[in-house]
Protein backbone atom coordinates (compact mmCIF):
# COMPACT_ATOMS: atom_id res chain seq x y z
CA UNK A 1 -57.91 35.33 -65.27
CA UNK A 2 -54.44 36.37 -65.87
CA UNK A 3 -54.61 38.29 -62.11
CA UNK A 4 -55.95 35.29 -60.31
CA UNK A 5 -52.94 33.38 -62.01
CA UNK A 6 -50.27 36.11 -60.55
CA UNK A 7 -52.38 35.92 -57.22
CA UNK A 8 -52.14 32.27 -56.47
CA UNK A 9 -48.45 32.33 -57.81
CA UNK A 10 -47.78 35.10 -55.33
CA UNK A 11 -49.36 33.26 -52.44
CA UNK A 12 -47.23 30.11 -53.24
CA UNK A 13 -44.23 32.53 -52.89
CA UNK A 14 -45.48 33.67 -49.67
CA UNK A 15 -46.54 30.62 -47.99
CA UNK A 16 -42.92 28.84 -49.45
CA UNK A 17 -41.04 31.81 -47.51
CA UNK A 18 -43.05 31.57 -44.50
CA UNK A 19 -42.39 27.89 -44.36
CA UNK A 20 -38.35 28.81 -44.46
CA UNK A 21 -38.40 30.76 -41.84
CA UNK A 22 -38.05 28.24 -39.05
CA UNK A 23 -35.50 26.29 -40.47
CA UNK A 24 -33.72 30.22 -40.64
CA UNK A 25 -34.38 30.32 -37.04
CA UNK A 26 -33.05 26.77 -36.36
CA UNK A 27 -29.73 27.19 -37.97
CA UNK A 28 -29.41 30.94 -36.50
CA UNK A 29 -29.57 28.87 -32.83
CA UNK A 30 -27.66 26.07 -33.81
CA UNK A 31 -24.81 28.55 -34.84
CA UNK A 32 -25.42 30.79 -31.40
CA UNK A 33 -25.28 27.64 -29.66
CA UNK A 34 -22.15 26.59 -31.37
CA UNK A 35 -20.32 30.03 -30.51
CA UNK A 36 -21.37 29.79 -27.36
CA UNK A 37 -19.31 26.04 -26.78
CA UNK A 38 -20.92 22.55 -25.06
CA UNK A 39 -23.16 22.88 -22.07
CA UNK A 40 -22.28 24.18 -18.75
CA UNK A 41 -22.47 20.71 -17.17
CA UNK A 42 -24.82 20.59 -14.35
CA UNK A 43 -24.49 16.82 -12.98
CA UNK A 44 -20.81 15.35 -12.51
CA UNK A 45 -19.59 11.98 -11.50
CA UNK A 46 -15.98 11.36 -10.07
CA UNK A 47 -14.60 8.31 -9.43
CA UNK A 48 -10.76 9.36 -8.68
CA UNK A 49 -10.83 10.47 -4.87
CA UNK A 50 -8.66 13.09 -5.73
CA UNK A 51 -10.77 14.34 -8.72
CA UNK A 52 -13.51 14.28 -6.22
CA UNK A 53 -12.07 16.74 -3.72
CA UNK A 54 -10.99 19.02 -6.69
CA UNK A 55 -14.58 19.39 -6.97
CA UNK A 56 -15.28 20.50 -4.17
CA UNK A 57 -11.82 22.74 -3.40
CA UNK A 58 -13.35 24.14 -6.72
CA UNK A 59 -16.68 24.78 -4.81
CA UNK A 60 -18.76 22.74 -7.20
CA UNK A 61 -19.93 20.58 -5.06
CA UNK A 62 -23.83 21.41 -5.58
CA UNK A 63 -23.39 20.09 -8.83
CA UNK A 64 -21.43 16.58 -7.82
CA UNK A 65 -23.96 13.74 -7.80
CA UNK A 66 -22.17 10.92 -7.73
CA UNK A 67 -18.74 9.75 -6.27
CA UNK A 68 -16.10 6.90 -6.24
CA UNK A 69 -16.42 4.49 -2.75
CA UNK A 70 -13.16 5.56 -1.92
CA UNK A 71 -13.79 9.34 -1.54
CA UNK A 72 -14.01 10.53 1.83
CA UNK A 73 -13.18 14.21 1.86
CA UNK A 74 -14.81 16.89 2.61
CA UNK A 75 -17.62 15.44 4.89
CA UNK A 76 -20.73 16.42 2.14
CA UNK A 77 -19.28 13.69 0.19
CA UNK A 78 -20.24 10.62 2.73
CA UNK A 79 -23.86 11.98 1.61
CA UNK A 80 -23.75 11.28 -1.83
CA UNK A 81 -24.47 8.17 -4.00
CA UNK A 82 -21.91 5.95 -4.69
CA UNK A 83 -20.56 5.06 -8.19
CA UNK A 84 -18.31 1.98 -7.52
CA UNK A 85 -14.28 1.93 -7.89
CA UNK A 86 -11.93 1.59 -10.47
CA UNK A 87 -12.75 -2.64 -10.82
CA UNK A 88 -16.16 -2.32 -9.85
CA UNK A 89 -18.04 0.55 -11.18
CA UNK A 90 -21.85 0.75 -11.02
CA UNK A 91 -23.72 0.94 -14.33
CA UNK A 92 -27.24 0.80 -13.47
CA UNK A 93 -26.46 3.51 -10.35
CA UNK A 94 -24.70 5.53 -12.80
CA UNK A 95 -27.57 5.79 -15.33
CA UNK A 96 -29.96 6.88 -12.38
CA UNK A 97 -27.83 9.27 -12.00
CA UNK A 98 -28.12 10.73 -14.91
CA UNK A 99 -24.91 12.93 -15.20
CA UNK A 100 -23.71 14.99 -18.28
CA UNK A 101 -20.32 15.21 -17.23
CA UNK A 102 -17.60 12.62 -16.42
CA UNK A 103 -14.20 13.61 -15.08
CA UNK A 104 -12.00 10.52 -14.94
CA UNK A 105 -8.30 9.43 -14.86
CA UNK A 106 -6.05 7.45 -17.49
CA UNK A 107 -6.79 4.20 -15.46
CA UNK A 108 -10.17 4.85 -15.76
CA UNK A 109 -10.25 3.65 -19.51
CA UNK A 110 -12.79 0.98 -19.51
CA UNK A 111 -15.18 2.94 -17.65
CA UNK A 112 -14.46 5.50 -20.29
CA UNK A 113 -15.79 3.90 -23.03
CA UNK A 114 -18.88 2.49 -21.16
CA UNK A 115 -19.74 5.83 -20.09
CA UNK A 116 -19.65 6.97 -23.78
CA UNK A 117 -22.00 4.18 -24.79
CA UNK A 118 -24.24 5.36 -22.44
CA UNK A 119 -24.30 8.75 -23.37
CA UNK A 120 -22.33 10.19 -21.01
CA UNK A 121 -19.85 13.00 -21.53
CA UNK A 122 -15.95 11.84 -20.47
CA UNK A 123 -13.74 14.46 -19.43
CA UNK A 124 -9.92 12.68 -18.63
CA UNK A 125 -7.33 14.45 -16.70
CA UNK A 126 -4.23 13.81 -15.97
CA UNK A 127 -3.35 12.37 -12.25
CA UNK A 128 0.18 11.75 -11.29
CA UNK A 129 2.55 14.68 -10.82
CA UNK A 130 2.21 17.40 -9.35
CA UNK A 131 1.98 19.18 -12.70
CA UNK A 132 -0.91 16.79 -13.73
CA UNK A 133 -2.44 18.33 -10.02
CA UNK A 134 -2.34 21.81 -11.53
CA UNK A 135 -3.23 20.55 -14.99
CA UNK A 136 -6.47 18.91 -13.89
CA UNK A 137 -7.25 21.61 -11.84
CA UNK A 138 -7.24 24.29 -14.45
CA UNK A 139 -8.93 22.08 -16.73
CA UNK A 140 -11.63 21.20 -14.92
CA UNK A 141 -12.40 24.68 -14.00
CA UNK A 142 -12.43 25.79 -17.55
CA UNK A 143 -14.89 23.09 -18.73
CA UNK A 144 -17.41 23.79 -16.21
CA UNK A 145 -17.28 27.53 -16.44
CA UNK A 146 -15.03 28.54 -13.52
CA UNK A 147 -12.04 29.40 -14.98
CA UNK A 148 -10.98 31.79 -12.43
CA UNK A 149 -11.55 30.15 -9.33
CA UNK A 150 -9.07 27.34 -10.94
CA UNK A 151 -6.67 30.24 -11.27
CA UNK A 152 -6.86 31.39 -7.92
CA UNK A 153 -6.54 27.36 -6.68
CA UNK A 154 -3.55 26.57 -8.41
CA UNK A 155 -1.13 29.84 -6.84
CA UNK A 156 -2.42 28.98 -3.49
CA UNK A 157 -1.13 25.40 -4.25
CA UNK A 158 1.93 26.58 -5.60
CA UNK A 159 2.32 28.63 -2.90
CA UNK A 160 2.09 26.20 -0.27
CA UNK A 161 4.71 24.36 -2.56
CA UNK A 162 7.40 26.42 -2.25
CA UNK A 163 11.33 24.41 -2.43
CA UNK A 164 12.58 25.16 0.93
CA UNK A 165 14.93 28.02 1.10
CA UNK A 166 17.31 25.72 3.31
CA UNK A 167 17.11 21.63 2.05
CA UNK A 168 16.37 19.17 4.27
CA UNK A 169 19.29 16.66 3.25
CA UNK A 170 19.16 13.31 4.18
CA UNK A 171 18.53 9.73 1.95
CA UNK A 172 15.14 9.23 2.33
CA UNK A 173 12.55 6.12 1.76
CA UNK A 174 9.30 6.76 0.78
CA UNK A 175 6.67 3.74 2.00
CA UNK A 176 3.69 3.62 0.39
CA UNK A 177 0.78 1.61 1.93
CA UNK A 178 2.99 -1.42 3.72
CA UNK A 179 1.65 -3.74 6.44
CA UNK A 180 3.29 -3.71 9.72
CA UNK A 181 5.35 -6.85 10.09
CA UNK A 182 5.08 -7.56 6.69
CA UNK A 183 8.40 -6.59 6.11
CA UNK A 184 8.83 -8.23 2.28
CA UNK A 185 6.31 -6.29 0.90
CA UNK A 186 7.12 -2.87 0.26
CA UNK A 187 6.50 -0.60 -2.74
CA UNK A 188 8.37 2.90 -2.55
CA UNK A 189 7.22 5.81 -4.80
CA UNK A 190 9.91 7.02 -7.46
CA UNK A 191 10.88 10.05 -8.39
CA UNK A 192 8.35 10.24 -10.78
CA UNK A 193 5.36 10.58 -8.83
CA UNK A 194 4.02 13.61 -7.22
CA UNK A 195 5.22 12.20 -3.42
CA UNK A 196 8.85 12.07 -5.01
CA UNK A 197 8.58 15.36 -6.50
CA UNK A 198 7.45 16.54 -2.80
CA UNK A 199 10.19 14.84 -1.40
CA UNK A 200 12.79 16.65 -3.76
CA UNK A 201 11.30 20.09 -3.29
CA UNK A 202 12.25 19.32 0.09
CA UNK A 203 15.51 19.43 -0.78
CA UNK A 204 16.24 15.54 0.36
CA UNK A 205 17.20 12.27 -1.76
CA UNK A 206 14.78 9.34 -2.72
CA UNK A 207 16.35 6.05 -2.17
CA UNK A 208 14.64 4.87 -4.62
CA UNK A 209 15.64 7.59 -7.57
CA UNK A 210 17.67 5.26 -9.86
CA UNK A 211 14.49 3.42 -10.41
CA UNK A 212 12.44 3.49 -13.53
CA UNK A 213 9.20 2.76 -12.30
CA UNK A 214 6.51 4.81 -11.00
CA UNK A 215 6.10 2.40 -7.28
CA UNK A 216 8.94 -0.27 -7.39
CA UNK A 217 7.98 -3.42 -5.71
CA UNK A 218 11.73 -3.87 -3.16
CA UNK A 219 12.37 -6.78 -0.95
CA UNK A 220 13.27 -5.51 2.41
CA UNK A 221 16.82 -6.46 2.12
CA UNK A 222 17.14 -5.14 -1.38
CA UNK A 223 15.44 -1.58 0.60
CA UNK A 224 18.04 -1.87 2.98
CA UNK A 225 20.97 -1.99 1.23
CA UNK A 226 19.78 1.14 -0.35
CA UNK A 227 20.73 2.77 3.06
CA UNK A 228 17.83 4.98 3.63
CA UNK A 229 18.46 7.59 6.60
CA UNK A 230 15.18 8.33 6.88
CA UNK A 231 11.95 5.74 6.16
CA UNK A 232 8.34 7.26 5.93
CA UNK A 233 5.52 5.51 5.60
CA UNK A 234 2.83 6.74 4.29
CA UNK A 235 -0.65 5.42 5.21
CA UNK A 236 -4.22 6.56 3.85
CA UNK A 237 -5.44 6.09 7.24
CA UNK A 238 -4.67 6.75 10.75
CA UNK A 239 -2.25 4.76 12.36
CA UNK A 240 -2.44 3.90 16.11
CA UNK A 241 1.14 4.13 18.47
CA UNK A 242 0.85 0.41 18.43
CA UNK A 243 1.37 0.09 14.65
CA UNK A 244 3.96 2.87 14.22
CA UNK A 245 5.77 1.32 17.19
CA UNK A 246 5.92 -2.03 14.72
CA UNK A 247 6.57 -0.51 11.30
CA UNK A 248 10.19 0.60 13.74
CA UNK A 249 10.61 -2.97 14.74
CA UNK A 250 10.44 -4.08 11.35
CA UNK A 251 13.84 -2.04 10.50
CA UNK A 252 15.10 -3.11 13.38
CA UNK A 253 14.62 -6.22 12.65
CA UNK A 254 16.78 -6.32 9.51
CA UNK A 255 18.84 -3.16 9.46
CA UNK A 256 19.91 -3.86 13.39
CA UNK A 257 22.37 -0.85 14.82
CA UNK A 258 21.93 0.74 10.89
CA UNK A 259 18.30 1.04 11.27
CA UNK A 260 16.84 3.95 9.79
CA UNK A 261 14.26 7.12 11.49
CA UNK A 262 11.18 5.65 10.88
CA UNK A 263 8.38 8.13 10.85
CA UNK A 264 4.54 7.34 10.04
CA UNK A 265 3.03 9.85 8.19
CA UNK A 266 -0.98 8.88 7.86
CA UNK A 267 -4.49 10.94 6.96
CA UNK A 268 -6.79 10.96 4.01
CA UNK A 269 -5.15 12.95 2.38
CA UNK A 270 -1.51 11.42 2.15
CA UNK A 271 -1.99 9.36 -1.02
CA UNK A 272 -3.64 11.68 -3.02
CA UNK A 273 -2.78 13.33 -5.57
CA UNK A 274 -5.03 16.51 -5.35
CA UNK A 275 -6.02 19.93 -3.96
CA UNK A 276 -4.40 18.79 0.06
CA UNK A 277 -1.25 18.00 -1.53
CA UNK A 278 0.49 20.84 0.09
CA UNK A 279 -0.99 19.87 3.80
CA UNK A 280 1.33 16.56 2.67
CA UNK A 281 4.12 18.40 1.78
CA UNK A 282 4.30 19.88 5.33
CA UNK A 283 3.58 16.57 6.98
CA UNK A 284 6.46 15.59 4.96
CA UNK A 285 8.66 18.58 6.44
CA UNK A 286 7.45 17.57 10.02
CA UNK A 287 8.69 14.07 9.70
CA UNK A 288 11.81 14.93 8.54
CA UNK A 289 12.38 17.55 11.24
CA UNK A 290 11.60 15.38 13.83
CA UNK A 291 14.17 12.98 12.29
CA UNK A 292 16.88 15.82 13.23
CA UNK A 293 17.12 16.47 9.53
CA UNK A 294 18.19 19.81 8.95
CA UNK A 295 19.10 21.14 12.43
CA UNK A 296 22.90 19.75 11.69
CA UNK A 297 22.42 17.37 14.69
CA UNK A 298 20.71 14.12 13.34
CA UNK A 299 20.30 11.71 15.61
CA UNK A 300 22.64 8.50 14.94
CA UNK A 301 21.34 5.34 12.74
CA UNK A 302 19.32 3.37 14.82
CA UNK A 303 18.34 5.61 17.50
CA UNK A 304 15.45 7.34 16.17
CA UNK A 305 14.00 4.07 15.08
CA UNK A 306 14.25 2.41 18.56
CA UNK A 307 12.80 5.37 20.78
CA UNK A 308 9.85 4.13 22.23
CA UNK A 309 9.94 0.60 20.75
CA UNK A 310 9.29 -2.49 23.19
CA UNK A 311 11.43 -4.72 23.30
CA UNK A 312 9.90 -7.79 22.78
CA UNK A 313 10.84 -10.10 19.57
CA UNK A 314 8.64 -9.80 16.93
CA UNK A 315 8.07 -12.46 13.98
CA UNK A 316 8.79 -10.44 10.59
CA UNK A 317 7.21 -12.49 7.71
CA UNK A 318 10.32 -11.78 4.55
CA UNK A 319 9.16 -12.41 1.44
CA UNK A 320 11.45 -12.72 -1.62
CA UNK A 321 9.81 -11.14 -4.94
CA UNK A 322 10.92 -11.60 -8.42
């Protein structure tokens, strides 16, 4: 009796062991899986065009499933499902979709925390300088396990960013985005953004440097008066001789005999603040040089700016701002 007693005891022992074991093998993966860091993520949204082509500079493009409507570049991404913009994002598309990863922006805040409430993995980078460039570059890379291709992109951008060994001096405007013959509407980038920082690696002078804001909003008289020698503006898409021929005019118009070179500087890629930033940087250097900047011969005020214009009046609608 006493035996059968120690044999029943014994096989409770067992059978309570046995019953431990998977909960040993549980924790033992949960602890592998915790060394071994989150997920390699597998399907990524983007809506920042910008982040978008960092994707795919970073050759992840297989695993990009779902984009912002204004990403255009390169040409696989007209192919893939679109996610909406920064006001107008698309929920139900999104959850399709299915993604595990998230890359976004800091204006991207609201979609943020919808994203999270569905589940979704956010990833936020930063997306103004050309610092933040590098910074979301590398980042990005290391999250989704190519850590070394992010490397190798961020010397061959900082090669193609090189300061100019001799400066290209001159008092330059940057344009971003303004209407031909819409002269009172004009927001310049500051020195703050990555196309200021371009324009001072360049070895010139933004006219609009003593300003604290990122894209100040300048009347056109107010822009004049800052006596730019040199006016670019920079369009996200391509501009036809008609247009450029007006965006002169408008100078003209206002600045008469002290009108400014006006160059138009236009492409997908020109307000983006990504992996082409160095093809902008030597679109930049183009303008410039064809503005006689640099070659100690610049051509006088005005001149530039009235090549090739008709003359014809043309109505310039001045708008006063507060």
């Amino acid at each position: 009796m006493a035996m059968r007693i120690v044999e029943v005891r014994s096989m409770r022992t067992l059978l309570a062991l046995l019953a431990l074991i998977p909960l040993a093998l549980v924790s033992v993966s949960c602890r592998q899986a915790k060394d071994r860091g989150p997920a390699v993520p597998r399907r990524i949204i983007a809506v920042a065009p910008g982040i978008v082509e960092s994707l795919f500079a970073l050759d992840l493009g297989a695993r990009v499933v779902g984009v912002g409507n204004y990403a255009h570049w390169p040409v696989e991404v007209e192919t893939l499902p679109r996610i909406g913009g920064l006001y107008d994002p698309r929920y139900e598309t999104i959850a399709t979709l299915e993604p595990d990863l998230a890359i976004l922006v800091p204006s991207e805040a609201e979609l943020e925390q919808a994203l999270e409430r569905l589940g979704v993995e956010v990833m936020m980078v930063p997306h103004e300088s050309l610092a933040d460039i590098e910074t979301a570059i590398s980042r990005i890379a290391e999250r989704v396990g190519v850590a070394e291709r992010g490397e190798r992109l961020v010397e061959e951008l900082r090669r193609g960013l090189r300061a100019r060994a001799e400066p290209l001096e001159a008092r330059v405007l940057l344009s971003v985005a303004r209407q031909p013959s819409r002269a009172g509407e004009i927001y310049a980038a500051g020195p703050n953004t990555f196309l200021g920082e371009l324009l001072s690696r360049l070895g010139a002078t933004n006219a609009a440097s003593d300003s604290g804001q990122l894209y100040p909003r300048l009347g056109f008289e107010e822009a004049v008066l800052r006596a730019p020698e040199v006016v670019l503006e920079l369009q996200p898409e391509p501009v036809s001789p008609e247009d450029e021929a007006a965006w002169a005019r408008d100078w003209r118009a206002v600045a008469g005999d002290n009108a400014p070179c006006v160059r138009v500087v236009d492409g997908s890629h020109v307000l983006l603040p990504g992996p082409r930033v160095d093809e902008l940087y030597r679109d930049l250097e183009a303008a410039l040089i064809s503005c006689g900047v640099g070659s100690g011969r610049r051509l006088p005020a005005g001149a530039a700016a009235m090549a090739e214009v008709p003359e014809e009046p043309v109505a310039i609608d001045v708008e006063t701002h507060d």
